[in-house]
PDB file of N, CA and C in Angstrom:
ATOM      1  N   UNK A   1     -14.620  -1.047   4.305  1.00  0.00           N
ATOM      2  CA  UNK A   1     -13.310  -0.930   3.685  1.00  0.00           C
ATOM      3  C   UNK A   1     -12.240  -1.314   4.705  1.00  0.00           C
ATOM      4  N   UNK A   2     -11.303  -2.088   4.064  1.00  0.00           N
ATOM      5  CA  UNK A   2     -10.263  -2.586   5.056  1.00  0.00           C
ATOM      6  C   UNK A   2      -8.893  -1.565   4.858  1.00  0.00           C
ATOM      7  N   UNK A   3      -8.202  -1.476   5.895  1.00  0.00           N
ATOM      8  CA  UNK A   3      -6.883  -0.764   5.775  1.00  0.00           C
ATOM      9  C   UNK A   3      -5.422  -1.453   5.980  1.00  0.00           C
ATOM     10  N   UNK A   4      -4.893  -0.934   4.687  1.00  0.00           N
ATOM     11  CA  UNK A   4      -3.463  -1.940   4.912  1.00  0.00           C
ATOM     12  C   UNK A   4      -2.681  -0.974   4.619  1.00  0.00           C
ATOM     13  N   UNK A   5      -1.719  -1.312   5.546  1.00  0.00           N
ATOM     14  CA  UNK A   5      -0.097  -0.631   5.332  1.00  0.00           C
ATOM     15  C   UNK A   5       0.677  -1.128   4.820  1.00  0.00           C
ATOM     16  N   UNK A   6       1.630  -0.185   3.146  1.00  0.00           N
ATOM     17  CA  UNK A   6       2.684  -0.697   2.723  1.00  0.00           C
ATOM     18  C   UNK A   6       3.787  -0.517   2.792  1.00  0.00           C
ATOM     19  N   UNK A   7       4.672  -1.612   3.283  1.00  0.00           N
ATOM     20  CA  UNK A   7       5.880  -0.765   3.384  1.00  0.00           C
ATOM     21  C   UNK A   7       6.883  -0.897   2.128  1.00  0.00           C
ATOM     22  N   UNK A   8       7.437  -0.249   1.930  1.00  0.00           N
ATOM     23  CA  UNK A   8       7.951  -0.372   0.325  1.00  0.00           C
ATOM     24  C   UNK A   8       9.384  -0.016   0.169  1.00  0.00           C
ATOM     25  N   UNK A   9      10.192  -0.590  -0.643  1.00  0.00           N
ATOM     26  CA  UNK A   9      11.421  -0.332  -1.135  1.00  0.00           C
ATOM     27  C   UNK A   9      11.673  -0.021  -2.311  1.00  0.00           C
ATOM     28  N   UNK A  10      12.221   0.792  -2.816  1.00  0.00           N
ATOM     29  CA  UNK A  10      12.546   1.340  -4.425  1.00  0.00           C
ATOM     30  C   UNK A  10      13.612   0.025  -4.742  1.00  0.00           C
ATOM     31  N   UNK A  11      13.241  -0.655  -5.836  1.00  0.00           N
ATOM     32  CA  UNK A  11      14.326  -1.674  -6.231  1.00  0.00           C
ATOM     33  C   UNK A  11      15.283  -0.659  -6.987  1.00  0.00           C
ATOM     34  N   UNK A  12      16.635  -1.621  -7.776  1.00  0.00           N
ATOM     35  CA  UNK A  12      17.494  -0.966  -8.498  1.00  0.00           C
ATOM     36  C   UNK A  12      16.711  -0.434  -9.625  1.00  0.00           C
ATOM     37  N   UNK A  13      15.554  -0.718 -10.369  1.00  0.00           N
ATOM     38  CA  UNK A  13      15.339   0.142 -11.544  1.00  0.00           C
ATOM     39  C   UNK A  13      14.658   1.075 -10.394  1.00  0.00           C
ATOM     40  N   UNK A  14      13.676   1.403  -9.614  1.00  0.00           N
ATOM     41  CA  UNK A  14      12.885   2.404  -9.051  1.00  0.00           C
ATOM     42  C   UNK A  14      13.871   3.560  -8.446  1.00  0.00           C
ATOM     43  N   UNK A  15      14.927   2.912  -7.757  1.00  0.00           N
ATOM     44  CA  UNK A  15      15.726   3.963  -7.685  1.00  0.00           C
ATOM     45  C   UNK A  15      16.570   4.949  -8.767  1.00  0.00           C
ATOM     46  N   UNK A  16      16.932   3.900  -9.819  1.00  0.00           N
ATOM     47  CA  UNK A  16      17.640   4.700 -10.751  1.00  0.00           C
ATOM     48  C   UNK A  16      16.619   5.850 -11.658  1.00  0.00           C
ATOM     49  N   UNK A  17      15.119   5.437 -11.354  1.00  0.00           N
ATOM     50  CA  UNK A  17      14.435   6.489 -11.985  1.00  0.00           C
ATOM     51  C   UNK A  17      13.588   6.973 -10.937  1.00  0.00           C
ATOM     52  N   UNK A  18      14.858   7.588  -9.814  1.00  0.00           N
ATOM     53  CA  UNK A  18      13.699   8.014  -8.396  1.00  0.00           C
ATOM     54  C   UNK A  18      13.457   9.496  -8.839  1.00  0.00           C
ATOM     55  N   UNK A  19      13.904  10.473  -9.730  1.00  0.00           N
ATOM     56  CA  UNK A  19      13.351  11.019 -10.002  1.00  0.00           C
ATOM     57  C   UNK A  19      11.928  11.308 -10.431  1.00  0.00           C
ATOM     58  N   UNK A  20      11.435  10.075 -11.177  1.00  0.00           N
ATOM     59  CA  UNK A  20       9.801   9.839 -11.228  1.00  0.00           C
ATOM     60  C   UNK A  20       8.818   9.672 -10.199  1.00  0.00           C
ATOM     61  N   UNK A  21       9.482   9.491  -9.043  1.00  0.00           N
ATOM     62  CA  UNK A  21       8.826   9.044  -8.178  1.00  0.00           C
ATOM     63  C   UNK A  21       7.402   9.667  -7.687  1.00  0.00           C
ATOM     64  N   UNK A  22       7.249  10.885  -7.692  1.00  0.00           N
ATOM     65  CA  UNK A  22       6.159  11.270  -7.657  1.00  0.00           C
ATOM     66  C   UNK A  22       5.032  11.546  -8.562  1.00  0.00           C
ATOM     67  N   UNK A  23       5.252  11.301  -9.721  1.00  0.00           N
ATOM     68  CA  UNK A  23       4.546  10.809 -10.844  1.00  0.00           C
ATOM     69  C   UNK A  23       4.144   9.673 -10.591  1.00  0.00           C
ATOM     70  N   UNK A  24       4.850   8.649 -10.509  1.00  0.00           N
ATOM     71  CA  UNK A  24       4.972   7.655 -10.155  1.00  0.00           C
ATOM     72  C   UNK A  24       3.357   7.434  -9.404  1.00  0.00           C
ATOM     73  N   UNK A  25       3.819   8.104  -8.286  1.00  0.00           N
ATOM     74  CA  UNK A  25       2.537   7.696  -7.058  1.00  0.00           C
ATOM     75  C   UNK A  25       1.254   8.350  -7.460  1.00  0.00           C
ATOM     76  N   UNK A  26       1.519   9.321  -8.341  1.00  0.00           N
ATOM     77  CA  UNK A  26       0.230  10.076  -9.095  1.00  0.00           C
ATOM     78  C   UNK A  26      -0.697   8.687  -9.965  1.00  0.00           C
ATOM     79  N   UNK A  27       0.487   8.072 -10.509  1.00  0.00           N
ATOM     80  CA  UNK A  27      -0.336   7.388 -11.069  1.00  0.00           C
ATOM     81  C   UNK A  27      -0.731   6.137 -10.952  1.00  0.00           C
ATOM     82  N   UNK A  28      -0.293   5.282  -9.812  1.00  0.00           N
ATOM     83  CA  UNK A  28      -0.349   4.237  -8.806  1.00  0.00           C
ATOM     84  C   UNK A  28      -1.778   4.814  -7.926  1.00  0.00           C
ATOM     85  N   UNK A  29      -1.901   6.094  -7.236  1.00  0.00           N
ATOM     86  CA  UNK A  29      -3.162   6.101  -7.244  1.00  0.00           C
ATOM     87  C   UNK A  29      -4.463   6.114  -7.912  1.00  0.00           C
ATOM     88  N   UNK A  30      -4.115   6.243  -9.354  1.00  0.00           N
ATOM     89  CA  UNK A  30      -5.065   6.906  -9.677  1.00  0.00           C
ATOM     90  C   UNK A  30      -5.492   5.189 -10.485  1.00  0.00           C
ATOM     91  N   UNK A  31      -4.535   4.162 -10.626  1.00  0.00           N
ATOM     92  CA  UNK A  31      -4.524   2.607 -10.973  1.00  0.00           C
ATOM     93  C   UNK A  31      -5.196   2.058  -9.796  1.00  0.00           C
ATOM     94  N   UNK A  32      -4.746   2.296  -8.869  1.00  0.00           N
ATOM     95  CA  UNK A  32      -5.818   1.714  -7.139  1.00  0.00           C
ATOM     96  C   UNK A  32      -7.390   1.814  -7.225  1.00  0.00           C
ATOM     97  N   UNK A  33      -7.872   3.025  -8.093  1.00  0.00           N
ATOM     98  CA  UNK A  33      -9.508   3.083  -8.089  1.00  0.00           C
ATOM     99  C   UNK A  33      -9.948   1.511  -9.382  1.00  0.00           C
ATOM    100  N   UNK A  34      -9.193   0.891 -10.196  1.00  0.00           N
ATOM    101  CA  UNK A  34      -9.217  -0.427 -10.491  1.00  0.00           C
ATOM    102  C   UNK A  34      -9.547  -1.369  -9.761  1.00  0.00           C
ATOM    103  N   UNK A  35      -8.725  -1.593  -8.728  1.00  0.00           N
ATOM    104  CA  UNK A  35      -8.917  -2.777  -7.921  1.00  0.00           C
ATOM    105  C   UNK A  35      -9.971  -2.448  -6.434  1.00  0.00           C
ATOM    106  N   UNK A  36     -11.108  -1.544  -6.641  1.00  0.00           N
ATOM    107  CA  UNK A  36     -11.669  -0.657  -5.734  1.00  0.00           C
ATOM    108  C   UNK A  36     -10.719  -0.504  -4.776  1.00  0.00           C
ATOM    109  N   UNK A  37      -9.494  -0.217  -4.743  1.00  0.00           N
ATOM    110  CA  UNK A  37      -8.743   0.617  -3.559  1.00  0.00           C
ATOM    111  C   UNK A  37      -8.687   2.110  -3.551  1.00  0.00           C
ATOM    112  N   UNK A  38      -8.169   2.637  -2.556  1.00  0.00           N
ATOM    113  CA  UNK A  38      -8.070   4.176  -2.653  1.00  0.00           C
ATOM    114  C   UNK A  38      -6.432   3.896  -1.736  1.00  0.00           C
ATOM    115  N   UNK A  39      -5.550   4.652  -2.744  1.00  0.00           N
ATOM    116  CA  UNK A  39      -4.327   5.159  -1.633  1.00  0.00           C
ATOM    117  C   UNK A  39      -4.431   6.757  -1.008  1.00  0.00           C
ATOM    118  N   UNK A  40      -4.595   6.267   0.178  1.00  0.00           N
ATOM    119  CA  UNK A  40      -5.028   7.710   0.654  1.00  0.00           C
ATOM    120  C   UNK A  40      -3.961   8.406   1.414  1.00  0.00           C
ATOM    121  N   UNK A  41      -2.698   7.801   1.656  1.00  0.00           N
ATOM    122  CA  UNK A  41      -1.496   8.759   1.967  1.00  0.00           C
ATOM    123  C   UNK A  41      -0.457   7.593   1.652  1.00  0.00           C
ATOM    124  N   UNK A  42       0.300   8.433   1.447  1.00  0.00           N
ATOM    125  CA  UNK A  42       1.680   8.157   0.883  1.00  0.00           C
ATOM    126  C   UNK A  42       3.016   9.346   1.886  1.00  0.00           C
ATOM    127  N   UNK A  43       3.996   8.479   1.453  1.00  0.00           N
ATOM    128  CA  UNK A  43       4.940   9.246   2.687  1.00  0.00           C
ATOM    129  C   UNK A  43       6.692   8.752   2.169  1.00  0.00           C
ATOM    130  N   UNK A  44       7.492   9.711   1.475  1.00  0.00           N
ATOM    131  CA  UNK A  44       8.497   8.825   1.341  1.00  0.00           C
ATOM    132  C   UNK A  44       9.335   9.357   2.419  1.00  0.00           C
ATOM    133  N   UNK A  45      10.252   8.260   2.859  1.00  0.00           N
ATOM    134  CA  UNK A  45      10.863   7.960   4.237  1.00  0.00           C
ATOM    135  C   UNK A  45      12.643   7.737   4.320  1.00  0.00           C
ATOM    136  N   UNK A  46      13.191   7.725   5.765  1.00  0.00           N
ATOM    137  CA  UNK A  46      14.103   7.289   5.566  1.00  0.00           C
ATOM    138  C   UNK A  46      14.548   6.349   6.282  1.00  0.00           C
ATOM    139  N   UNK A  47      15.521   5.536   6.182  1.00  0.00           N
ATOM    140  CA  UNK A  47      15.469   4.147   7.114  1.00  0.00           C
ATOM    141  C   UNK A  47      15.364   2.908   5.867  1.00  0.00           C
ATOM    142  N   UNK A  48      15.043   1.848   7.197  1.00  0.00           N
ATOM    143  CA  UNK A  48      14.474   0.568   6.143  1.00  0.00           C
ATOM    144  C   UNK A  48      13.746   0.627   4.506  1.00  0.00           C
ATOM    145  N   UNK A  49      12.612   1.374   5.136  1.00  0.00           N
ATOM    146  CA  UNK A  49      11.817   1.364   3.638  1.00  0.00           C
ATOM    147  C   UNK A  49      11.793   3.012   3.406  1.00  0.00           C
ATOM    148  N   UNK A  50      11.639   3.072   1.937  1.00  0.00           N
ATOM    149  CA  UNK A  50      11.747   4.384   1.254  1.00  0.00           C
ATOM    150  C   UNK A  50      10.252   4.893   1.342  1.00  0.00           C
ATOM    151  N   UNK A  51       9.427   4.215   1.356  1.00  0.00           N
ATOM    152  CA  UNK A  51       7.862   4.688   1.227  1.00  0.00           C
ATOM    153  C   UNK A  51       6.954   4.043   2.011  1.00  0.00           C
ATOM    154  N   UNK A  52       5.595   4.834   3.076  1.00  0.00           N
ATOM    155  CA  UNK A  52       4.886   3.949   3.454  1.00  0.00           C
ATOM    156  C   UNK A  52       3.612   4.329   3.005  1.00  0.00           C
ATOM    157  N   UNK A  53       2.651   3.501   2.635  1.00  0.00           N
ATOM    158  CA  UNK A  53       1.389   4.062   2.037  1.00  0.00           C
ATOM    159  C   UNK A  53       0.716   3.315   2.848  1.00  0.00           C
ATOM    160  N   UNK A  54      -1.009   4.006   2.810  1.00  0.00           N
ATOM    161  CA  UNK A  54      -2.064   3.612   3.044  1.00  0.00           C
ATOM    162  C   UNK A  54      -2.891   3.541   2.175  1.00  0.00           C
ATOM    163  N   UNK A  55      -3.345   2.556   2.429  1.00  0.00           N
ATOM    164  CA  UNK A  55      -4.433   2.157   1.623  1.00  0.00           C
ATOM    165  C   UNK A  55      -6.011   1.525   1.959  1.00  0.00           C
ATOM    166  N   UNK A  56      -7.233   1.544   1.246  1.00  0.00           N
ATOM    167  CA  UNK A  56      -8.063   1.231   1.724  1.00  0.00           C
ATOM    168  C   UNK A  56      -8.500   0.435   0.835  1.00  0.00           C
ATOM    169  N   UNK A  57      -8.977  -0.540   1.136  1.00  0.00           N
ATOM    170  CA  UNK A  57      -9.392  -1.859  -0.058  1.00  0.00           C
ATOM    171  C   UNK A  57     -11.001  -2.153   0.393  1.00  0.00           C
ATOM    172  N   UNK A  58     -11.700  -2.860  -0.529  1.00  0.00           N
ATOM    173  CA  UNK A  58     -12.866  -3.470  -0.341  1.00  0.00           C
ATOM    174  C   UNK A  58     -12.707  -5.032   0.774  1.00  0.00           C
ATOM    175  N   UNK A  59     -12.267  -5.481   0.054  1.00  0.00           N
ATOM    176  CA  UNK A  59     -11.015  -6.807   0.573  1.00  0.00           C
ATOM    177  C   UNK A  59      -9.691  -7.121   0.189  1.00  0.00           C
ATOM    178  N   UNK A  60      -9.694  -7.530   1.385  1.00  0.00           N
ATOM    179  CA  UNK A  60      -7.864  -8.996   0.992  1.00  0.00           C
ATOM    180  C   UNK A  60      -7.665  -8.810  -0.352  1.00  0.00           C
ATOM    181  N   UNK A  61      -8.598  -9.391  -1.259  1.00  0.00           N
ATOM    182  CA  UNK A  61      -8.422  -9.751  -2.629  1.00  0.00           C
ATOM    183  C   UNK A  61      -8.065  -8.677  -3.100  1.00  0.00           C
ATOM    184  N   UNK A  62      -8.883  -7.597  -2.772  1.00  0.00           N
ATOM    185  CA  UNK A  62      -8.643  -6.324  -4.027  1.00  0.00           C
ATOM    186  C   UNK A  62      -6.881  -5.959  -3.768  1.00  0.00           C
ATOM    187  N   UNK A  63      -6.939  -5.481  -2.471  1.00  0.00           N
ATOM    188  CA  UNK A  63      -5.884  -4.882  -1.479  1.00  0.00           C
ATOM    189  C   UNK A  63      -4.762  -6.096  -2.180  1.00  0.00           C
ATOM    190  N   UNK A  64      -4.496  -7.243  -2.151  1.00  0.00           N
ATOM    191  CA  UNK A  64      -3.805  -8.088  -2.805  1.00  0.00           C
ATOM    192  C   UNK A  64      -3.507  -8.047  -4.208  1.00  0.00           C
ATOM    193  N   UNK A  65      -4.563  -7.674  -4.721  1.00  0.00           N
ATOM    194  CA  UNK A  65      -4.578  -7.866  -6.425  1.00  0.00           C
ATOM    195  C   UNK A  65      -4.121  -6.360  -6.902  1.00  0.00           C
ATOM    196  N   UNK A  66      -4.105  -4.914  -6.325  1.00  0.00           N
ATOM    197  CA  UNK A  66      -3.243  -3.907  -6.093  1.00  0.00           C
ATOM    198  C   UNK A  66      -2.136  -4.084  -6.126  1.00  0.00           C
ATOM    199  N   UNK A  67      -1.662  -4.261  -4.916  1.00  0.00           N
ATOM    200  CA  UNK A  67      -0.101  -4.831  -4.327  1.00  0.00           C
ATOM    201  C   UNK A  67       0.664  -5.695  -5.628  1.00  0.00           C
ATOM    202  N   UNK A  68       0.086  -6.445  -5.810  1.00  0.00           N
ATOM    203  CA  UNK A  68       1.062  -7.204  -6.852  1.00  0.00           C
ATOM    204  C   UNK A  68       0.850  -6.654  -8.409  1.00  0.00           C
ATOM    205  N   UNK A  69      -0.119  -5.896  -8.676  1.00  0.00           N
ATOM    206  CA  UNK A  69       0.406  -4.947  -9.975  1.00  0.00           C
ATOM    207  C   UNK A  69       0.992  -3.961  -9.683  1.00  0.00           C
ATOM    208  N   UNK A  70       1.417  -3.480  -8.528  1.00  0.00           N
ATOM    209  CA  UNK A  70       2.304  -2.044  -8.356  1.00  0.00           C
ATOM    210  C   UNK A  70       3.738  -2.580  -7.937  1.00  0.00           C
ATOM    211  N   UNK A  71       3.909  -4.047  -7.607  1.00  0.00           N
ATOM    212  CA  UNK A  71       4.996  -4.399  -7.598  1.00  0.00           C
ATOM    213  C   UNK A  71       5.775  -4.851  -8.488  1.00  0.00           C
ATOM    214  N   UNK A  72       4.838  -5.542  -9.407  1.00  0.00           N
ATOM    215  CA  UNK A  72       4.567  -6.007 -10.631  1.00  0.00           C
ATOM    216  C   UNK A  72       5.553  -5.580 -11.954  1.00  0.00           C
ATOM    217  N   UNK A  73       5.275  -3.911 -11.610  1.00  0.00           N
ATOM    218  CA  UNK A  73       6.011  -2.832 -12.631  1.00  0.00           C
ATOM    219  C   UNK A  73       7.585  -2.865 -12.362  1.00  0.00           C
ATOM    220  N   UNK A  74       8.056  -3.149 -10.979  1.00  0.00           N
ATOM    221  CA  UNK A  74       9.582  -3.109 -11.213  1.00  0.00           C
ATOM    222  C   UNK A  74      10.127  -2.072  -9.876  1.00  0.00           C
ATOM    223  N   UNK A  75       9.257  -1.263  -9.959  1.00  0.00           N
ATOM    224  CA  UNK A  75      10.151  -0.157  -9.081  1.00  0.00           C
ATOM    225  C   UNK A  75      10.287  -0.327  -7.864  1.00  0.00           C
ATOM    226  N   UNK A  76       9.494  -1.150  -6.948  1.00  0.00           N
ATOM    227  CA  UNK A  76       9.427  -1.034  -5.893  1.00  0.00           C
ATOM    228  C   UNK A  76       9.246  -2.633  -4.976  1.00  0.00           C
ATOM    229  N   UNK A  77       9.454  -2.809  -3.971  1.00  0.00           N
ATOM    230  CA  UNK A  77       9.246  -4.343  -3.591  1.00  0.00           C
ATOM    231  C   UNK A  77       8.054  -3.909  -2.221  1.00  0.00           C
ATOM    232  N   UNK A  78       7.231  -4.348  -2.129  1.00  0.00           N
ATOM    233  CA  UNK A  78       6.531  -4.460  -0.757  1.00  0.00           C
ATOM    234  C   UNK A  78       5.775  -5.183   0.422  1.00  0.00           C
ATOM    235  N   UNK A  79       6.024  -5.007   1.092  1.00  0.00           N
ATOM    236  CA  UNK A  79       5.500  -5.901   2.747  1.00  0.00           C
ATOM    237  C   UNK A  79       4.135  -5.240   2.882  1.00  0.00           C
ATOM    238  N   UNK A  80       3.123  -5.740   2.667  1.00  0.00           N
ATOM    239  CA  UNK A  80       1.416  -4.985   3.043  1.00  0.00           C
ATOM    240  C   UNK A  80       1.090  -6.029   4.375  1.00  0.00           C
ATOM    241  N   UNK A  81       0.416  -4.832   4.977  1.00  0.00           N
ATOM    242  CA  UNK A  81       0.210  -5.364   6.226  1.00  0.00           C
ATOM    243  C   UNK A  81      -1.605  -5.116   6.546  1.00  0.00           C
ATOM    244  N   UNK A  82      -1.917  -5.683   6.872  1.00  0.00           N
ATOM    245  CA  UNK A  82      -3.452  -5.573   7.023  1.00  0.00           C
ATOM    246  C   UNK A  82      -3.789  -4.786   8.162  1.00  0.00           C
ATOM    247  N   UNK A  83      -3.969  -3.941   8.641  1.00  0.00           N
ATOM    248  CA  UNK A  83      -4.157  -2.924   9.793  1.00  0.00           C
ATOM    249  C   UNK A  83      -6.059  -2.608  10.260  1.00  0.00           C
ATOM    250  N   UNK A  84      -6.437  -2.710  11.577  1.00  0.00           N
ATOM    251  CA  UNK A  84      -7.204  -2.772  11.784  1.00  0.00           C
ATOM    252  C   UNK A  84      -7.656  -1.490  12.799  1.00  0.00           C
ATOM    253  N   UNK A  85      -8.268  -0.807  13.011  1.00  0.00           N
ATOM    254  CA  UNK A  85      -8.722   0.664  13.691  1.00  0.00           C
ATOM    255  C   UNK A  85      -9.372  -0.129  15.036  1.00  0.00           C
ATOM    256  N   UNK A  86      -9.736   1.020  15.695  1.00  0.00           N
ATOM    257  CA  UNK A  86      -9.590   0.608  17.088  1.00  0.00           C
ATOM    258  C   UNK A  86     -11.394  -0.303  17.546  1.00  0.00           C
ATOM    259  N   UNK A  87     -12.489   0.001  16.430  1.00  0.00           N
ATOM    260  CA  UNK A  87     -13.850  -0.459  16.728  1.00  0.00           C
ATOM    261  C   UNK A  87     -13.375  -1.715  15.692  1.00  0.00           C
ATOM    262  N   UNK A  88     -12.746  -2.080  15.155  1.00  0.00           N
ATOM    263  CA  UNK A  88     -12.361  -3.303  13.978  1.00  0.00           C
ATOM    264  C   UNK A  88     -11.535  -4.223  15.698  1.00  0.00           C
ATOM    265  N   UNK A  89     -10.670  -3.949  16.368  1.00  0.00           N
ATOM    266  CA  UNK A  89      -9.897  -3.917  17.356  1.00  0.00           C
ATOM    267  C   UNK A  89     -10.927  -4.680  18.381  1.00  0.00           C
ATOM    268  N   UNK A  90     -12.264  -3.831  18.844  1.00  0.00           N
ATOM    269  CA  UNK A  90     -12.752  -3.880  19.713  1.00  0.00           C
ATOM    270  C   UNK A  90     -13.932  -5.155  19.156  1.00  0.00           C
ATOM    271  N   UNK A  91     -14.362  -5.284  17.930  1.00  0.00           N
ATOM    272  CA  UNK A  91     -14.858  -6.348  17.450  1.00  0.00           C
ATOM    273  C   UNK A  91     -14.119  -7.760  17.876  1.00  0.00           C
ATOM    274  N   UNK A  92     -13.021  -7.398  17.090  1.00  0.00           N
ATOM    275  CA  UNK A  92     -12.298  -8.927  16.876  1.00  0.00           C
ATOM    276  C   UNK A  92     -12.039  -9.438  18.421  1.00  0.00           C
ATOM    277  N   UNK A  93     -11.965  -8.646  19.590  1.00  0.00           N
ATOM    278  CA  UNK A  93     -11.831  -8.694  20.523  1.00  0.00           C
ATOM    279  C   UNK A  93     -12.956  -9.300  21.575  1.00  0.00           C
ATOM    280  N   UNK A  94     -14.072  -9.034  20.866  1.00  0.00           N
ATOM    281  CA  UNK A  94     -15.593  -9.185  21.584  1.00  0.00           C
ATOM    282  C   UNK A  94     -15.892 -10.992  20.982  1.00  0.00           C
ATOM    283  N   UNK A  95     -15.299 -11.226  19.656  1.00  0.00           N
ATOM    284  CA  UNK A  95     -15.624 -12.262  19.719  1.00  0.00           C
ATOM    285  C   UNK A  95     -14.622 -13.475  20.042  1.00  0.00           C
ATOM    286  N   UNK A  96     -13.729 -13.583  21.377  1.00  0.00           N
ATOM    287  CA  UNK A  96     -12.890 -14.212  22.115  1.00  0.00           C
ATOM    288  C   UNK A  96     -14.034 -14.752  23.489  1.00  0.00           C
ATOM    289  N   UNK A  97     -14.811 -14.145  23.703  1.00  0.00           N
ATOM    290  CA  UNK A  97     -15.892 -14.291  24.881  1.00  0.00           C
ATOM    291  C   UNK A  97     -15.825 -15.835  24.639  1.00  0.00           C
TER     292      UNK A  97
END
Protein backbone atom coordinates (compact mmCIF):
# COMPACT_ATOMS: atom_id res chain seq x y z
CA UNK A 1 0.00 0.00 0.00
CA UNK A 2 1.24 3.37 -1.00
CA UNK A 3 0.81 6.61 1.15
CA UNK A 4 -0.26 9.97 -0.04
CA UNK A 5 -0.82 13.21 1.52
CA UNK A 6 -3.74 15.56 0.84
CA UNK A 7 -3.65 18.81 1.15
CA UNK A 8 -7.00 20.35 0.72
CA UNK A 9 -8.99 23.54 0.52
CA UNK A 10 -12.77 23.98 1.19
CA UNK A 11 -13.91 25.78 -2.12
CA UNK A 12 -16.80 28.48 -1.94
CA UNK A 13 -19.62 25.79 -1.92
CA UNK A 14 -17.49 23.51 0.84
CA UNK A 15 -17.14 26.35 2.89
CA UNK A 16 -20.57 27.70 2.79
CA UNK A 17 -21.69 24.17 3.94
CA UNK A 18 -18.62 23.82 6.43
CA UNK A 19 -20.93 22.93 8.79
CA UNK A 20 -21.13 19.38 7.10
CA UNK A 21 -17.86 18.96 7.20
CA UNK A 22 -17.55 16.18 9.32
CA UNK A 23 -20.14 14.17 7.84
CA UNK A 24 -18.66 15.02 5.07
CA UNK A 25 -15.33 13.08 5.89
CA UNK A 26 -17.53 10.26 7.42
CA UNK A 27 -18.53 9.69 4.24
CA UNK A 28 -15.49 10.35 1.91
CA UNK A 29 -14.07 7.62 4.00
CA UNK A 30 -16.26 5.30 3.93
CA UNK A 31 -16.35 6.09 -0.52
CA UNK A 32 -12.25 5.48 -0.30
CA UNK A 33 -12.90 1.57 0.51
CA UNK A 34 -14.21 1.86 -3.53
CA UNK A 35 -11.17 2.79 -4.99
CA UNK A 36 -9.24 0.19 -2.47
CA UNK A 37 -8.06 3.25 -0.44
CA UNK A 38 -8.34 3.67 3.26
CA UNK A 39 -8.31 7.40 4.71
CA UNK A 40 -6.76 6.79 7.79
CA UNK A 41 -6.43 10.34 9.38
CA UNK A 42 -7.83 13.37 8.66
CA UNK A 43 -7.01 16.73 10.42
CA UNK A 44 -8.77 20.07 9.82
CA UNK A 45 -6.20 22.92 10.00
CA UNK A 46 -5.32 26.37 9.94
CA UNK A 47 -3.20 28.28 7.49
CA UNK A 48 -2.92 27.53 3.73
CA UNK A 49 -5.05 24.46 3.59
CA UNK A 50 -8.14 23.72 5.75
CA UNK A 51 -7.59 19.86 5.81
CA UNK A 52 -4.76 17.35 5.60
CA UNK A 53 -5.52 13.68 5.09
CA UNK A 54 -3.85 10.49 4.77
CA UNK A 55 -4.36 8.10 2.82
CA UNK A 56 -3.37 4.64 1.77
CA UNK A 57 -3.94 3.39 -1.78
CA UNK A 58 -3.14 0.10 -3.60
CA UNK A 59 -1.65 2.41 -6.40
CA UNK A 60 -1.17 5.80 -8.18
CA UNK A 61 -4.27 4.79 -10.02
CA UNK A 62 -6.53 4.01 -7.18
CA UNK A 63 -5.02 6.95 -4.89
CA UNK A 64 -5.71 9.13 -8.23
CA UNK A 65 -9.06 7.81 -9.14
CA UNK A 66 -10.11 8.76 -5.20
CA UNK A 67 -8.72 12.21 -5.37
CA UNK A 68 -10.62 13.22 -8.32
CA UNK A 69 -14.10 11.88 -7.14
CA UNK A 70 -13.73 13.68 -3.78
CA UNK A 71 -12.81 16.69 -5.65
CA UNK A 72 -15.13 15.98 -8.11
CA UNK A 73 -18.18 16.77 -5.61
CA UNK A 74 -17.38 20.52 -5.24
CA UNK A 75 -16.31 21.09 -1.76
CA UNK A 76 -12.93 20.94 -1.68
CA UNK A 77 -9.78 21.46 -4.16
CA UNK A 78 -6.61 19.22 -3.57
CA UNK A 79 -2.72 18.88 -3.95
CA UNK A 80 -1.99 14.81 -3.22
CA UNK A 81 1.32 14.14 -2.70
CA UNK A 82 2.77 10.68 -2.87
CA UNK A 83 4.74 10.12 0.44
CA UNK A 84 7.10 7.40 1.01
CA UNK A 85 8.18 5.83 4.77
CA UNK A 86 11.55 5.49 5.69
CA UNK A 87 12.25 1.36 4.32
CA UNK A 88 10.22 2.71 0.87
CA UNK A 89 13.15 5.70 1.44
CA UNK A 90 15.85 3.24 2.02
CA UNK A 91 14.79 1.09 -1.13
CA UNK A 92 14.54 3.79 -3.61
CA UNK A 93 17.83 4.77 -2.27
CA UNK A 94 19.63 1.28 -2.63
CA UNK A 95 18.75 1.30 -6.13
CA UNK A 96 21.10 4.55 -7.11
CA UNK A 97 24.24 2.01 -6.53
Amino acid sequence: MGTYIALSSFTDQGIRSVKDTVKRADAVKEAAKKFGANMSQIYWTLGKYDLVVIIEATNDESATAFALAIASAGNVRMQTLRAFSRDEMSGILAKMA
